[in-house]
Protein backbone atom coordinates (compact mmCIF):
# COMPACT_ATOMS: atom_id res chain seq x y z
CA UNK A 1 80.06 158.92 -10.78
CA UNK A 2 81.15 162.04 -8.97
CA UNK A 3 84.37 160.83 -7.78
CA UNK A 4 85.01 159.55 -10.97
CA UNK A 5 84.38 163.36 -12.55
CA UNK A 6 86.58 164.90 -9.93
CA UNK A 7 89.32 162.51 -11.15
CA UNK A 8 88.58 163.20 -14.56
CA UNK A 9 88.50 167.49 -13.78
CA UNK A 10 91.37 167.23 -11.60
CA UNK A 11 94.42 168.90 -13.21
CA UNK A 12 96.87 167.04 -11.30
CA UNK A 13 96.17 163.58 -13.09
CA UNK A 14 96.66 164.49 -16.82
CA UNK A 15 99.31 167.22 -15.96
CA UNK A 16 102.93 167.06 -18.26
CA UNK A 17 105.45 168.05 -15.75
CA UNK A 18 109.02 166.20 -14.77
CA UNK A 19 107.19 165.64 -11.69
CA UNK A 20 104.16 163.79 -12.04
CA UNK A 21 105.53 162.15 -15.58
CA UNK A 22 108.68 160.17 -14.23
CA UNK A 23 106.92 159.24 -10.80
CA UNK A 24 103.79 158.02 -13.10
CA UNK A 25 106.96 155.91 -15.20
CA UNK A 26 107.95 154.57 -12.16
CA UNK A 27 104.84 153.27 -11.21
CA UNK A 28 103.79 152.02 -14.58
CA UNK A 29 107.39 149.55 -14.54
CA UNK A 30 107.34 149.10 -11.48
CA UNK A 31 103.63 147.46 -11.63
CA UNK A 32 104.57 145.89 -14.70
CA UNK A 33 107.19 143.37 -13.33
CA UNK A 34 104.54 142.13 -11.20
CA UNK A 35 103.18 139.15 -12.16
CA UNK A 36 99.59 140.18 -11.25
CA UNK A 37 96.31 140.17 -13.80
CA UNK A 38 94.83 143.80 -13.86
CA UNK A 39 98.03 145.55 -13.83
CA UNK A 40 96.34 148.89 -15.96
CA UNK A 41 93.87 149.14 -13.15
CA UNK A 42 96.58 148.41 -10.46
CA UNK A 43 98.91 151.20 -12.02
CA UNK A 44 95.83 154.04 -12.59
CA UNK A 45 94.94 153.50 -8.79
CA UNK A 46 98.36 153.78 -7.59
CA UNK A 47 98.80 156.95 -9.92
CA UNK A 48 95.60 158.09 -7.97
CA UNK A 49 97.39 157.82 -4.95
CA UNK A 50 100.60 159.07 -5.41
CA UNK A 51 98.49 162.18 -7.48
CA UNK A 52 100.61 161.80 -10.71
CA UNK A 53 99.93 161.86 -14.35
CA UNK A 54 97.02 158.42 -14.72
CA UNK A 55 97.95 157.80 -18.87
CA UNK A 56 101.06 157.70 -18.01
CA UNK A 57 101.20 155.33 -15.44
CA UNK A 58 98.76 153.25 -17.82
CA UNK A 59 100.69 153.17 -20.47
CA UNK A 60 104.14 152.03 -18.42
CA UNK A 61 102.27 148.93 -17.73
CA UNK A 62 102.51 147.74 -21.04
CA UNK A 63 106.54 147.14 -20.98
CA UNK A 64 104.95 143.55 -20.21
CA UNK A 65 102.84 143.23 -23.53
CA UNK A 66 101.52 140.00 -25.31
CA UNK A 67 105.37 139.53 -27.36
CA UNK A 68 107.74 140.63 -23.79
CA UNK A 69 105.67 139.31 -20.77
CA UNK A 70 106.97 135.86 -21.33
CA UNK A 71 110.58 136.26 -21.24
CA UNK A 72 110.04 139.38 -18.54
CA UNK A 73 108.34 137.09 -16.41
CA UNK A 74 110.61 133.89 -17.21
CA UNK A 75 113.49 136.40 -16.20
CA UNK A 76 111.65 137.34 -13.03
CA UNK A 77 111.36 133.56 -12.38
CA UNK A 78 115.05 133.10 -12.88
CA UNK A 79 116.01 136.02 -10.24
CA UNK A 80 113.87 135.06 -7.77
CA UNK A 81 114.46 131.29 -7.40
CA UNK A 82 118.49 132.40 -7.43
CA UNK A 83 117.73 134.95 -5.37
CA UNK A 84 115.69 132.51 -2.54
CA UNK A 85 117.82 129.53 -3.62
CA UNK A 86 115.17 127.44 -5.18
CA UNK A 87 116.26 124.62 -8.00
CA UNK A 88 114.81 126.08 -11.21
CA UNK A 89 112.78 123.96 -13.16
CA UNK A 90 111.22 124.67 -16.76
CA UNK A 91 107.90 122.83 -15.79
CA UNK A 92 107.17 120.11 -13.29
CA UNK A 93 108.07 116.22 -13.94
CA UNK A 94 104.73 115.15 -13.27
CA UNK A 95 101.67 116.46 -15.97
CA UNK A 96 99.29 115.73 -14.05
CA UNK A 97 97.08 118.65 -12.63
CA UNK A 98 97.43 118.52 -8.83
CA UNK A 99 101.25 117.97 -9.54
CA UNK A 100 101.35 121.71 -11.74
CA UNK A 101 99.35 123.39 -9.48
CA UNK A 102 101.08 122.59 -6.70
CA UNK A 103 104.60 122.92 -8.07
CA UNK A 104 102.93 126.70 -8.91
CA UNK A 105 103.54 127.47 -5.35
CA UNK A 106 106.89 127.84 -5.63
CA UNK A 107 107.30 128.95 -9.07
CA UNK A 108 104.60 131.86 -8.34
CA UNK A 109 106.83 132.86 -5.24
CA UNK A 110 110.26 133.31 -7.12
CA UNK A 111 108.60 134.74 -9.82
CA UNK A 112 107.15 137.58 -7.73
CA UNK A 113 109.96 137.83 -5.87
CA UNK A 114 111.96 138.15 -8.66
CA UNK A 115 109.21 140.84 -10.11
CA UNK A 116 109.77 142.84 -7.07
CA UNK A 117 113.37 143.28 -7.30
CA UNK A 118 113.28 143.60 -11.13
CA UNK A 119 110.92 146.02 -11.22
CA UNK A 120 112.15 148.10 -7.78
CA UNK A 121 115.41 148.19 -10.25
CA UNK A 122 114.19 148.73 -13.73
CA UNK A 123 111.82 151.38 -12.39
CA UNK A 124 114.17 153.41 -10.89
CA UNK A 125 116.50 153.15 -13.91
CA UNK A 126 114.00 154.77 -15.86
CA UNK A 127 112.73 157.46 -12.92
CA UNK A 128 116.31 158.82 -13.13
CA UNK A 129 117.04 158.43 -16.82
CA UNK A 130 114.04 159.81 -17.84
CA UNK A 131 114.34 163.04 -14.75
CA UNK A 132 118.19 163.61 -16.15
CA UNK A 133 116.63 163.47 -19.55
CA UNK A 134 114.28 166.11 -18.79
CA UNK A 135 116.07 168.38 -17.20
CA UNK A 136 118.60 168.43 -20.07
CA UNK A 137 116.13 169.05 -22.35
CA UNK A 138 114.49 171.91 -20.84
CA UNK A 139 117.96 173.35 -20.13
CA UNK A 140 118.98 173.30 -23.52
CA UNK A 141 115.33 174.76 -24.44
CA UNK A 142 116.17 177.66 -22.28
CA UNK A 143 119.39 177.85 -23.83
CA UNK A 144 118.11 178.19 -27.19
CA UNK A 145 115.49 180.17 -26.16
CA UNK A 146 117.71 183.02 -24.46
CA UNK A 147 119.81 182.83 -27.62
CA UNK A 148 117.45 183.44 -29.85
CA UNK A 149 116.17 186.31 -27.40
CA UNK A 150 119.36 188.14 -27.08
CA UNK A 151 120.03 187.33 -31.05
CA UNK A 152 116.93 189.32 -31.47
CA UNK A 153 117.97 191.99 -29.14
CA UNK A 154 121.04 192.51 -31.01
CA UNK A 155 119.23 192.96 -34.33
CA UNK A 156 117.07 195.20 -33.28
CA UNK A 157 119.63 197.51 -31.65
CA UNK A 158 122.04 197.37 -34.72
CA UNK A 159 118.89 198.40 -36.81
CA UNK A 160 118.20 201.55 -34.58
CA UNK A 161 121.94 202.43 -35.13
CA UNK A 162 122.06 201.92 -38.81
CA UNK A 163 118.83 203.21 -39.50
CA UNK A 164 119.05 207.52 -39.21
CA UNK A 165 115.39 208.02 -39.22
CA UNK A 166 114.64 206.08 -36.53
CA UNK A 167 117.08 208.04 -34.62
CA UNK A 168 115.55 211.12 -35.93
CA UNK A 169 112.95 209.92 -34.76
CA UNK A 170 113.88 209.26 -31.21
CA UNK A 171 115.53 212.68 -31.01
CA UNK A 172 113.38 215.05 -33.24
CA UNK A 173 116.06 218.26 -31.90
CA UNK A 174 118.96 216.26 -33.35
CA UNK A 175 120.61 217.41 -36.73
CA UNK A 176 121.27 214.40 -38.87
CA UNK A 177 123.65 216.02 -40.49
């Protein structure tokens, strides 16, 4: 349990930073697109190893939910088999068990292939949509905040100008008359 605690102590793996957010989105789609069982586990121990933001990571996986990983995956198959020049079939003539599972082979090799490129592309999509995001965000943040800063400043200047006893104040030899 006490590597499991360090994880869990560790700052590093639930921090909120451009860094370790968009690298944990990029390995959340990326593992997504492949079509692997386990992919939550797969994703957390990548995030582990590339010491970015775990929940994050997790919860990228589930681009490929229950109602998506069909057509992701039937899209993966299509890409691949174009991609390695396979014919592309929608399920094998024959029913007969040996005949699917061995017309898997190649179906399971496009369809990884296919997961590799899709998710190398999609993943990166999102790494530098989501980093652009980000940074224009906290710019405009900044923005507003030194706005509301300097409209501050400004206020409170104009009120020690308007205001004669506060000057008075400030210069207690000075006739205010």
């Amino acid at each position: 349990m006490a590597p499991l605690t360090y994880l869990m102590n560790h700052p590093v793996y639930f921090s909120v930073n451009r860094k370790t957010v968009t690298r944990a989105i990029w390995i959340g789609i990326f593992v997504a697109f492949l079509p692997i069982p386990m992919q939550m586990a797969v994703a957390a121990i990548l995030a582990i190893m590339a010491r970015v933001n775990i929940p994050v990571a997790v919860l990228g996986v589930w681009i490929t939910n229950p109602l998506t990983m069909v057509p992701l995956f039937y899209l993966a198959y299509r890409l691949g088999a174009a991609m390695l020049s396979m014919p592309i079939e929608l399920w094998p003539s024959e029913h007969s068990l040996l005949e699917m599972s061995q017309g898997m082979g190649g179906i399971w090799k496009a369809t990884l292939y296919g997961g590799v490129v899709l998710g190398l592309s999609v993943a990166t999509v999102a790494y530098i949509s989501v980093s652009i995001i980000w940074q224009v965000s906290t710019a405009i943040r900044y923005r507003e905040r030194k706005q509301r800063r300097e409209q501050r400043d400004r206020k409170a200047q104009s009120a020690e100008t308007d205001d004669p006893e506060s000057t008075a104040k400030q210069n207690p030899g000075a006739n205010p008359d």
